[in-house]
C-alpha atoms as a PDB file:
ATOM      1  CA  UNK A   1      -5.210  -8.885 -11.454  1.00  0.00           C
ATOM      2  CA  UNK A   2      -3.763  -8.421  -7.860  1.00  0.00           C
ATOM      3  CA  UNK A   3      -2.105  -5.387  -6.616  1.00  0.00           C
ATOM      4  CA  UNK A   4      -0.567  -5.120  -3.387  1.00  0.00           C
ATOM      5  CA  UNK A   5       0.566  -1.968  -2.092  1.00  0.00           C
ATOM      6  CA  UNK A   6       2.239  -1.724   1.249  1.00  0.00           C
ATOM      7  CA  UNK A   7       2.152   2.020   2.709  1.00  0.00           C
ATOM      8  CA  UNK A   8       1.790   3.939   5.843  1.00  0.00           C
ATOM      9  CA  UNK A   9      -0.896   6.747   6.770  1.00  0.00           C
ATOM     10  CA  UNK A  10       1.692   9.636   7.590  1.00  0.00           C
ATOM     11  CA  UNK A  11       4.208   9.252   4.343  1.00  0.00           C
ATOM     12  CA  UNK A  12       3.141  11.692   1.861  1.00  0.00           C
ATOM     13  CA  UNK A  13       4.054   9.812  -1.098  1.00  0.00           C
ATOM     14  CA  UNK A  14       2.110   7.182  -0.351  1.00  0.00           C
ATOM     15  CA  UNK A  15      -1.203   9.006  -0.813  1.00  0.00           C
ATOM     16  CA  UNK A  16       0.285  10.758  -3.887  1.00  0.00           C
ATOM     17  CA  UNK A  17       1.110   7.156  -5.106  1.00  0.00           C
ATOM     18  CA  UNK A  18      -1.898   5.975  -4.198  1.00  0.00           C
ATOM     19  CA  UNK A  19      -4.085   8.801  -6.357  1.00  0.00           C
ATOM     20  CA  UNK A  20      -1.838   8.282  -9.079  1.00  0.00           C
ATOM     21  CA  UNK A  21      -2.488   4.429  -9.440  1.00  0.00           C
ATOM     22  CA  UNK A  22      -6.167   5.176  -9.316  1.00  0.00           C
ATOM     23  CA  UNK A  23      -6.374   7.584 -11.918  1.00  0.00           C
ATOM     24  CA  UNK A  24      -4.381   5.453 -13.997  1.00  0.00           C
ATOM     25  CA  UNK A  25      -7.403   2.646 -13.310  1.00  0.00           C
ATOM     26  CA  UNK A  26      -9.928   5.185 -14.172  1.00  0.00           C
ATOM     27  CA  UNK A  27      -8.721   4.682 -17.672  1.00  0.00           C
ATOM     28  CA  UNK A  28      -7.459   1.044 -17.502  1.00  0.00           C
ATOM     29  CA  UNK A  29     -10.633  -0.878 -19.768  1.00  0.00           C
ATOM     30  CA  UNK A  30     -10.536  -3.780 -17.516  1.00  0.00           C
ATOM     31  CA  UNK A  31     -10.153  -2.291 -14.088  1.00  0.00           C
ATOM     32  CA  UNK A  32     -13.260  -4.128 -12.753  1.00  0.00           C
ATOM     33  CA  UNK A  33     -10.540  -7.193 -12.755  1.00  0.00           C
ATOM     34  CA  UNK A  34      -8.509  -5.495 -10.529  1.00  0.00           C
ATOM     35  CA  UNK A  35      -7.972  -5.647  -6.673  1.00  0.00           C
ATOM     36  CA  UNK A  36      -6.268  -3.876  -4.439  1.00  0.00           C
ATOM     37  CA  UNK A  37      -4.866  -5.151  -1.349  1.00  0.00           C
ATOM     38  CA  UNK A  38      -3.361  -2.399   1.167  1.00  0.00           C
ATOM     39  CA  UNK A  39      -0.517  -4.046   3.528  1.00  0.00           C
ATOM     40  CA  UNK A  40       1.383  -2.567   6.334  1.00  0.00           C
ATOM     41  CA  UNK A  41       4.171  -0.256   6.852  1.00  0.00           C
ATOM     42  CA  UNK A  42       5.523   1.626   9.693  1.00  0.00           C
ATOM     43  CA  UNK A  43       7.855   4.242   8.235  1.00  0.00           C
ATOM     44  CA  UNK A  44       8.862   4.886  12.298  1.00  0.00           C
ATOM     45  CA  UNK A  45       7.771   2.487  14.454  1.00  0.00           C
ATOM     46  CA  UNK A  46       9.549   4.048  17.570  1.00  0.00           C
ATOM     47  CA  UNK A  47       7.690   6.953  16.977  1.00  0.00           C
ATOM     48  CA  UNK A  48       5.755   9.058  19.557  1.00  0.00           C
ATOM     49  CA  UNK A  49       1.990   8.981  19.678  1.00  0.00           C
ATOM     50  CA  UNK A  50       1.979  12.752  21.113  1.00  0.00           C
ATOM     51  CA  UNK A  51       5.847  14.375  19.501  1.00  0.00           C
ATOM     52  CA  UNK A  52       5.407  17.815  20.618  1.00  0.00           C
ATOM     53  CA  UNK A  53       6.788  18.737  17.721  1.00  0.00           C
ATOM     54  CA  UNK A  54       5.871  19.961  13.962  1.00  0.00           C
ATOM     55  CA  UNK A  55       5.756  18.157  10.986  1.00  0.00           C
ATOM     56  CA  UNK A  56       8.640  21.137  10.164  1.00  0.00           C
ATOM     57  CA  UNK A  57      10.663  20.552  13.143  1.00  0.00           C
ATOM     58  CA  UNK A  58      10.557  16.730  12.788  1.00  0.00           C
ATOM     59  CA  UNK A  59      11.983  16.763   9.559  1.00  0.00           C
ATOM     60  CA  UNK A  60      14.441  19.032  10.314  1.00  0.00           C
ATOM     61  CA  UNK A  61      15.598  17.239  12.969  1.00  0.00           C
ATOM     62  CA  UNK A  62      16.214  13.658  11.549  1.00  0.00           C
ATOM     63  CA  UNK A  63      17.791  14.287   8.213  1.00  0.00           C
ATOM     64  CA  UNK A  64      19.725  17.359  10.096  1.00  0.00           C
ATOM     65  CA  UNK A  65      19.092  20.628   8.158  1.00  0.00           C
ATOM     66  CA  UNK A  66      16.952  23.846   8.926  1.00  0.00           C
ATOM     67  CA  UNK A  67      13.440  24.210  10.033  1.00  0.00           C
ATOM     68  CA  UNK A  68      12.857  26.494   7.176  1.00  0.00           C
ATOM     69  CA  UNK A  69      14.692  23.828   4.808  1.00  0.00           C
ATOM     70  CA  UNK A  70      12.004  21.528   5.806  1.00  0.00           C
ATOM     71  CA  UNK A  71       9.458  24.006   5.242  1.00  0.00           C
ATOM     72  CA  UNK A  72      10.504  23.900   1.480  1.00  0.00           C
ATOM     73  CA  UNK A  73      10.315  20.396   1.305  1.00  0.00           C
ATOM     74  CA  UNK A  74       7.067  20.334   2.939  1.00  0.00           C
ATOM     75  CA  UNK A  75       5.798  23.042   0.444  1.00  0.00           C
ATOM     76  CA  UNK A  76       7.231  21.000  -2.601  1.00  0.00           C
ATOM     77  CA  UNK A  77       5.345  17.877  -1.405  1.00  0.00           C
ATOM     78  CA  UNK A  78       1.988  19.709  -0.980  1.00  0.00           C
ATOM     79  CA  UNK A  79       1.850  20.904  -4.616  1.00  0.00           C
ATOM     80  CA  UNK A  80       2.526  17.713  -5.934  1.00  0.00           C
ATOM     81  CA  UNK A  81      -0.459  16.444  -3.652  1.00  0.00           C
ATOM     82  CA  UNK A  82      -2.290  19.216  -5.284  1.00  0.00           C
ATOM     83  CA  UNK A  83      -1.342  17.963  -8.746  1.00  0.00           C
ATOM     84  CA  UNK A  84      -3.398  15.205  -7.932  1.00  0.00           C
ATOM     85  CA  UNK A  85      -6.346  16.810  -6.154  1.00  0.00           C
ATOM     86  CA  UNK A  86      -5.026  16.309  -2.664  1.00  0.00           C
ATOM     87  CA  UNK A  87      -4.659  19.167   0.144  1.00  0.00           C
ATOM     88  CA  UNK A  88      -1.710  18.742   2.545  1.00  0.00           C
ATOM     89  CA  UNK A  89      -1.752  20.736   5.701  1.00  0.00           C
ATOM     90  CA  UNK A  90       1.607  20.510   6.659  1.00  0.00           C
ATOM     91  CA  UNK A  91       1.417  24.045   9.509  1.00  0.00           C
ATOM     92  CA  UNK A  92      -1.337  21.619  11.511  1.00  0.00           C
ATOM     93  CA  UNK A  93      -0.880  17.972  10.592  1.00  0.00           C
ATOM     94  CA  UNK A  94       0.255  15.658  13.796  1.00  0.00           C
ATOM     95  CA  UNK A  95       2.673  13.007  13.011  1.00  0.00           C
ATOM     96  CA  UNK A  96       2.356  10.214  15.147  1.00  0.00           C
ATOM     97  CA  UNK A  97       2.879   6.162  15.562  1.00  0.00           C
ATOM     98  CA  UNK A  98       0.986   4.741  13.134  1.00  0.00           C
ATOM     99  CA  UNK A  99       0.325   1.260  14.766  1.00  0.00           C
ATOM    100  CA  UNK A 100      -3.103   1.100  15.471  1.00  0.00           C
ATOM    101  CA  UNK A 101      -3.790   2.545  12.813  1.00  0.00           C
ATOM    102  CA  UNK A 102      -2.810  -0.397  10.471  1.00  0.00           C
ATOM    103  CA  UNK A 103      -4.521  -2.921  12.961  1.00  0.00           C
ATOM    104  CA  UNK A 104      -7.866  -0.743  12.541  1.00  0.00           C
ATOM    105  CA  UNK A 105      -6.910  -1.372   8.754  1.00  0.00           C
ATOM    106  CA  UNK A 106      -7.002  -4.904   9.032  1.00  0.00           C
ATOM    107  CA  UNK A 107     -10.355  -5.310  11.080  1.00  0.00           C
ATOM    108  CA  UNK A 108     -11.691  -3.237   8.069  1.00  0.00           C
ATOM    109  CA  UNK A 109     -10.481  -5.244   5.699  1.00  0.00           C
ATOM    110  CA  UNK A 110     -11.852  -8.274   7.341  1.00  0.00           C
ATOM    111  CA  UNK A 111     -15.390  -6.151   6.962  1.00  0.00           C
ATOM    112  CA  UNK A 112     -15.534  -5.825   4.050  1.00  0.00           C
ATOM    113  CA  UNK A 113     -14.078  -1.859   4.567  1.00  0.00           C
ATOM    114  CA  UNK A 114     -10.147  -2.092   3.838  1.00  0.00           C
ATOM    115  CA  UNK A 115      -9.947   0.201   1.260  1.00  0.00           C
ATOM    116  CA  UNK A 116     -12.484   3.008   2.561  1.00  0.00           C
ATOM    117  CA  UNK A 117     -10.918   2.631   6.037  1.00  0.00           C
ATOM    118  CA  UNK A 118      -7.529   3.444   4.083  1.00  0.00           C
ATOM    119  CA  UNK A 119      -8.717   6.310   2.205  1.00  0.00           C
ATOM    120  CA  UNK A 120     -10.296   7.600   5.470  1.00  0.00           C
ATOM    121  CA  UNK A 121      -7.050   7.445   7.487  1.00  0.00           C
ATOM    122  CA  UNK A 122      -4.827   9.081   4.871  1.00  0.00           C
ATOM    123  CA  UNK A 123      -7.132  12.036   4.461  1.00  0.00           C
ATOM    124  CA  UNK A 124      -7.619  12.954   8.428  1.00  0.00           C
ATOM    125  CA  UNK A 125      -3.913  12.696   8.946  1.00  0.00           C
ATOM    126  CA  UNK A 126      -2.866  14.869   5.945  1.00  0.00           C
ATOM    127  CA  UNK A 127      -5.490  17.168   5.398  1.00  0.00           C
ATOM    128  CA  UNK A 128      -7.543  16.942   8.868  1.00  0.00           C
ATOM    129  CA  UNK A 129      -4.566  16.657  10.508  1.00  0.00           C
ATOM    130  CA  UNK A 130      -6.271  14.552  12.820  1.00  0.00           C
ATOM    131  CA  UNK A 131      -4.167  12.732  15.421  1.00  0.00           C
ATOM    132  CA  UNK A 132      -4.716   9.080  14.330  1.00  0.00           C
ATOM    133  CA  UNK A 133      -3.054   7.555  16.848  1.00  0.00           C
ATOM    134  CA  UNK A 134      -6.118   8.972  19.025  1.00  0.00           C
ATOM    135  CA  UNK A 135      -8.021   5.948  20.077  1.00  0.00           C
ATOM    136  CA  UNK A 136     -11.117   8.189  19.854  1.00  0.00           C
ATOM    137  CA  UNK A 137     -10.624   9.299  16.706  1.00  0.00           C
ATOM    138  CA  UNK A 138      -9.822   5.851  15.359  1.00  0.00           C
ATOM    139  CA  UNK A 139     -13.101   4.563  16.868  1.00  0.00           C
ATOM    140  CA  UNK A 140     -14.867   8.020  14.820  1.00  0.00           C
ATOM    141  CA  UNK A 141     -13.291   7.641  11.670  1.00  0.00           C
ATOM    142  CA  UNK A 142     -14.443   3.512  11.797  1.00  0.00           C
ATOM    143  CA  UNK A 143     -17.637   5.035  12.091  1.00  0.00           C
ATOM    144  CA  UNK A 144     -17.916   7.098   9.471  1.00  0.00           C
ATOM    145  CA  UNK A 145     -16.898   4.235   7.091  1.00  0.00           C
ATOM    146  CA  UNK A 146     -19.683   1.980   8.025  1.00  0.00           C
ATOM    147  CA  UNK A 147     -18.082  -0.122  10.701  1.00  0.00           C
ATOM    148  CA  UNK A 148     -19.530  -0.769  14.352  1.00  0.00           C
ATOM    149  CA  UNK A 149     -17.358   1.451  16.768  1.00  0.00           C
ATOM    150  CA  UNK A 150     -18.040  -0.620  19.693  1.00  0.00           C
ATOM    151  CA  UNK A 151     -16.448  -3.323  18.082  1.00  0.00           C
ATOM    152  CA  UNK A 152     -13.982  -1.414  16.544  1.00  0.00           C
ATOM    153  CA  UNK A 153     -13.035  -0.251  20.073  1.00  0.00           C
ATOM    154  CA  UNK A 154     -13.203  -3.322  21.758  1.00  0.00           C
ATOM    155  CA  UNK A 155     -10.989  -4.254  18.927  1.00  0.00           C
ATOM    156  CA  UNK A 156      -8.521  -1.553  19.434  1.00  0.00           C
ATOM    157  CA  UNK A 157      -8.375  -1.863  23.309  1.00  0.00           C
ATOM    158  CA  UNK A 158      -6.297  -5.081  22.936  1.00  0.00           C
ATOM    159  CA  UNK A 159      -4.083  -6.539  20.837  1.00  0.00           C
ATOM    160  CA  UNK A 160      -6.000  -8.216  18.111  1.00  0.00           C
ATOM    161  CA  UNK A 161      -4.847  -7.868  14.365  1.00  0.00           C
ATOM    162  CA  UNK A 162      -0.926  -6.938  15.680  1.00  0.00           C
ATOM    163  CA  UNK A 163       0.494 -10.168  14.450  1.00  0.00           C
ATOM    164  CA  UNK A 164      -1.510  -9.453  10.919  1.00  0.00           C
ATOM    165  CA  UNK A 165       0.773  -5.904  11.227  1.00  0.00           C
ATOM    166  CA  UNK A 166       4.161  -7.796  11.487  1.00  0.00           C
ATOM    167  CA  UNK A 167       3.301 -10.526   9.009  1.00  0.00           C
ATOM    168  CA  UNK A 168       2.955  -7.618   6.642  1.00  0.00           C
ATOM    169  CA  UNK A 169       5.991  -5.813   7.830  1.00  0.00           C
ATOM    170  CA  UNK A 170       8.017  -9.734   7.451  1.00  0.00           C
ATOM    171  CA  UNK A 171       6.730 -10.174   4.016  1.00  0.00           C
ATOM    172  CA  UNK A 172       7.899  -6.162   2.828  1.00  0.00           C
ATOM    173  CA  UNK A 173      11.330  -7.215   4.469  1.00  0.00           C
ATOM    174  CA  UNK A 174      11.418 -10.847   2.746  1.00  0.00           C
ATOM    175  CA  UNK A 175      10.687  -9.325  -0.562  1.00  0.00           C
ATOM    176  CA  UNK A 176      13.331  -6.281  -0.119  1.00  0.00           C
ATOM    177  CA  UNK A 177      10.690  -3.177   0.156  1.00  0.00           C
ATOM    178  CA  UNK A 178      13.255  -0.442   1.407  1.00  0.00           C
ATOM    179  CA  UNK A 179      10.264   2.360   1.365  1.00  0.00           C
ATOM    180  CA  UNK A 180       6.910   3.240   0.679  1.00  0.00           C
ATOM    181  CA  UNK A 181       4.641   2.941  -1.430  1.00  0.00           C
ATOM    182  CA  UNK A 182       5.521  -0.485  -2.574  1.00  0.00           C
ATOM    183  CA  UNK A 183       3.068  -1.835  -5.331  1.00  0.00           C
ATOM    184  CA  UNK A 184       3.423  -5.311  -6.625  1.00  0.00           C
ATOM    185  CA  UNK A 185       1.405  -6.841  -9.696  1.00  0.00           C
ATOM    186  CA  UNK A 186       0.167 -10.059  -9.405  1.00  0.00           C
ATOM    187  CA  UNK A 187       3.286 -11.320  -7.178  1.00  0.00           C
ATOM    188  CA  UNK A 188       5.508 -10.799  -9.859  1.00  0.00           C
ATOM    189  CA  UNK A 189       6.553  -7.448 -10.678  1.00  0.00           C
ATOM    190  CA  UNK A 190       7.614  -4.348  -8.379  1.00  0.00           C
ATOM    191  CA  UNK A 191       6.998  -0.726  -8.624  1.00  0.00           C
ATOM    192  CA  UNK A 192       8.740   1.505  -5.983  1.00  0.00           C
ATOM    193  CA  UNK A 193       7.642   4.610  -4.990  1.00  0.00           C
ATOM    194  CA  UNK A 194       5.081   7.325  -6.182  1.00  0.00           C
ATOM    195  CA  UNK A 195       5.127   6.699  -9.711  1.00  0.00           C
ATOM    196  CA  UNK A 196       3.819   8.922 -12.277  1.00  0.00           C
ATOM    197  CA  UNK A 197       0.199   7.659 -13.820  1.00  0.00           C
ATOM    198  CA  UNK A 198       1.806   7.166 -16.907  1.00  0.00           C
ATOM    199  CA  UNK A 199       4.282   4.163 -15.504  1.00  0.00           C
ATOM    200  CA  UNK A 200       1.698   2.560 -13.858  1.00  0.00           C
ATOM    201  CA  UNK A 201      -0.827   2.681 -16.791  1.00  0.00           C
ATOM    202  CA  UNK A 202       2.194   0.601 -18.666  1.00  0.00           C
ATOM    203  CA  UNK A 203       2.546  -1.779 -15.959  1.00  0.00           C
ATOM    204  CA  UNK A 204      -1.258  -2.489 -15.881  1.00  0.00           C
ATOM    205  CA  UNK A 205      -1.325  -3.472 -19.727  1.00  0.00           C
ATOM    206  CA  UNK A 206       1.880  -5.295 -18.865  1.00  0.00           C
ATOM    207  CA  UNK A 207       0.290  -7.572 -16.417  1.00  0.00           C
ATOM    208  CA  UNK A 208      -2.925  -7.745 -18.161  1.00  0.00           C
ATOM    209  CA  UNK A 209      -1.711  -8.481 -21.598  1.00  0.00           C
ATOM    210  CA  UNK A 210       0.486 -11.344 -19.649  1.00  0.00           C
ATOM    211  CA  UNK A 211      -2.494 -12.773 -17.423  1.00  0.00           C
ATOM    212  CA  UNK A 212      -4.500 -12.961 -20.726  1.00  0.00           C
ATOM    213  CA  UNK A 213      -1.624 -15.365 -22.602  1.00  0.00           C
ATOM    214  CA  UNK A 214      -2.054 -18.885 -22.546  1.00  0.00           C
ATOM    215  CA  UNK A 215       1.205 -20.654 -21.202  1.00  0.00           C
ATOM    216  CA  UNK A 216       3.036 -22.819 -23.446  1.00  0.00           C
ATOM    217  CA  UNK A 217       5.262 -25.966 -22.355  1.00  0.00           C
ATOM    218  CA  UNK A 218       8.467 -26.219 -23.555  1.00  0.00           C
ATOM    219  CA  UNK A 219       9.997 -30.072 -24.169  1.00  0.00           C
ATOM    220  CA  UNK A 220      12.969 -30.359 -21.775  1.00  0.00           C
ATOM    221  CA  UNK A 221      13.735 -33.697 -23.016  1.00  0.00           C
ATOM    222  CA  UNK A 222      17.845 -34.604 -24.474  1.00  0.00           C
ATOM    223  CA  UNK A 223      17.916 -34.568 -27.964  1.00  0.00           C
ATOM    224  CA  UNK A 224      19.382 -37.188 -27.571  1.00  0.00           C
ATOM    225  CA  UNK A 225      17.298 -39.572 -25.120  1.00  0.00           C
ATOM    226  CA  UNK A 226      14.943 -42.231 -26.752  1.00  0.00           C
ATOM    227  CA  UNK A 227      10.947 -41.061 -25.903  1.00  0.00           C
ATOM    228  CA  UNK A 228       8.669 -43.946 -24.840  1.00  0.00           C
ATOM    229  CA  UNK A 229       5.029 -43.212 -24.009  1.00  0.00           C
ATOM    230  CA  UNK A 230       1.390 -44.818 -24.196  1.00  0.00           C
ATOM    231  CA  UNK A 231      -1.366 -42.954 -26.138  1.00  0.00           C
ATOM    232  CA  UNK A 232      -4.873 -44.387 -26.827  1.00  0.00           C
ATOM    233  CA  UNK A 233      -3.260 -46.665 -29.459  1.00  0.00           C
ATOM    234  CA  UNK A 234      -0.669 -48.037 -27.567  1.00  0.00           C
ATOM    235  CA  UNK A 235       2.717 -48.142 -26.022  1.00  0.00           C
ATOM    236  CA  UNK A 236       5.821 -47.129 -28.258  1.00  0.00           C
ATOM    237  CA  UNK A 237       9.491 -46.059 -28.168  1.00  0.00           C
ATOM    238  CA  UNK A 238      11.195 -43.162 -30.528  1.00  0.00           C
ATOM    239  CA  UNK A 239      14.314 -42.156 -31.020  1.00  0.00           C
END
């Protein structure tokens, strides 16, 4: 089974949605069938590397309310990150552009290290609050995961793996993902959003009770047509 999620390392719900798929793995009997894929999404690609401001203030100011309106959003969020065993520093965390981040997520991937390099980059930005737009700290956090950080920086010194950003940004648009997380079984069904473990649980027996049928054909032919065909005793014509 193939499971695609397309995400971004500074929306919260993508980590939430993320936790909840695995946990509803960690009971799936026939998870060792599964893969996961991670693609790319830029929630804000215009956005800063350095904003100046707080998470707080940067909410506030693009859906147009109240710092301390977005400080109750920001509290909601972090306890249902802590539902699922996931700490949220909201007071500290650094939103920034998120671009090199995905292309680091691709040379990973190409590694061998897609999913640990994912799992690495959602925890420093949310509960680190490490600025992972931060060459440096892009080329430290490949480390950590196994991967070479000379090559890694090399890598991220150019533009290598940007095309492999937009082709997954092209395919979210050609398929109609309007937000993230975006998981899709076995390039046939859709979940949006952060799901609870219980939905996706369903979907995985879904998919796996489908995968495991053996496809019928169906006779297309007019009732009313005359059949002629050729088996191993010959060449004959029904009605």
């Amino acid at each position: 089974m193939k499971i695609e999620v397309w995400s971004d390392f500074v929306c919260p719900f993508c980590y939430i949605g993320k936790r909840r798929l695995e946990s509803a793995l960690e009971n799936f009997p026939n998870k060792d069938a599964v893969d996961i894929e991670y693609k790319s999404y830029e929630l804000d690609p215009n956005a800063d590397k350095n904003p100046g401001k707080t998470v707080h203030e940067l909410l506030a100011n693009k859906y147009g309310m109240t710092v301390e309106k977005a400080k109750n959003m920001n509290d909601n969020m972090k306890k249902q990150a802590a539902e699922v065993g996931l700490t949220y520093n909201f007071e500290t965390m650094q939103h920034t552009n998120t671009f090199d981040a995905h292309r680091l997520a691709h040379y990973a991937n190409k590694q061998g290290k897609g999913k640990e390099m994912t799992e690495r980059l959602l925890h420093a930005y949310f509960t680190e609050s490490k600025l992972i737009s931060d060459l440096d700290t892009l080329v430290d956090l490949a480390g950590e995961v196994g991967l070479n950080k000379e090559e890694v920086l090399s890598v991220l010194k150019t533009d290598q793996y940007r095309s492999r950003v937009r082709e997954d940004e092209d395919t979210a648009k050609q398929i109609g993902v309007q937000g993230v997380p975006f998981f899709v079984f076995n390039e046939k069904y859709a979940v949006s959003g952060a799901q609870p473990v219980e939905v996706f649980s369903e979907v995985l027996e879904k998919v796996w009770e489908e995968e495991q049928e053996k496809p019928t054909l169906q006779s297309l032919n007019p009732k009313t047509s005359k059949t002629t065909y050729c088996t191993d005793d010959g060449c004959m014509e029904e009605e």
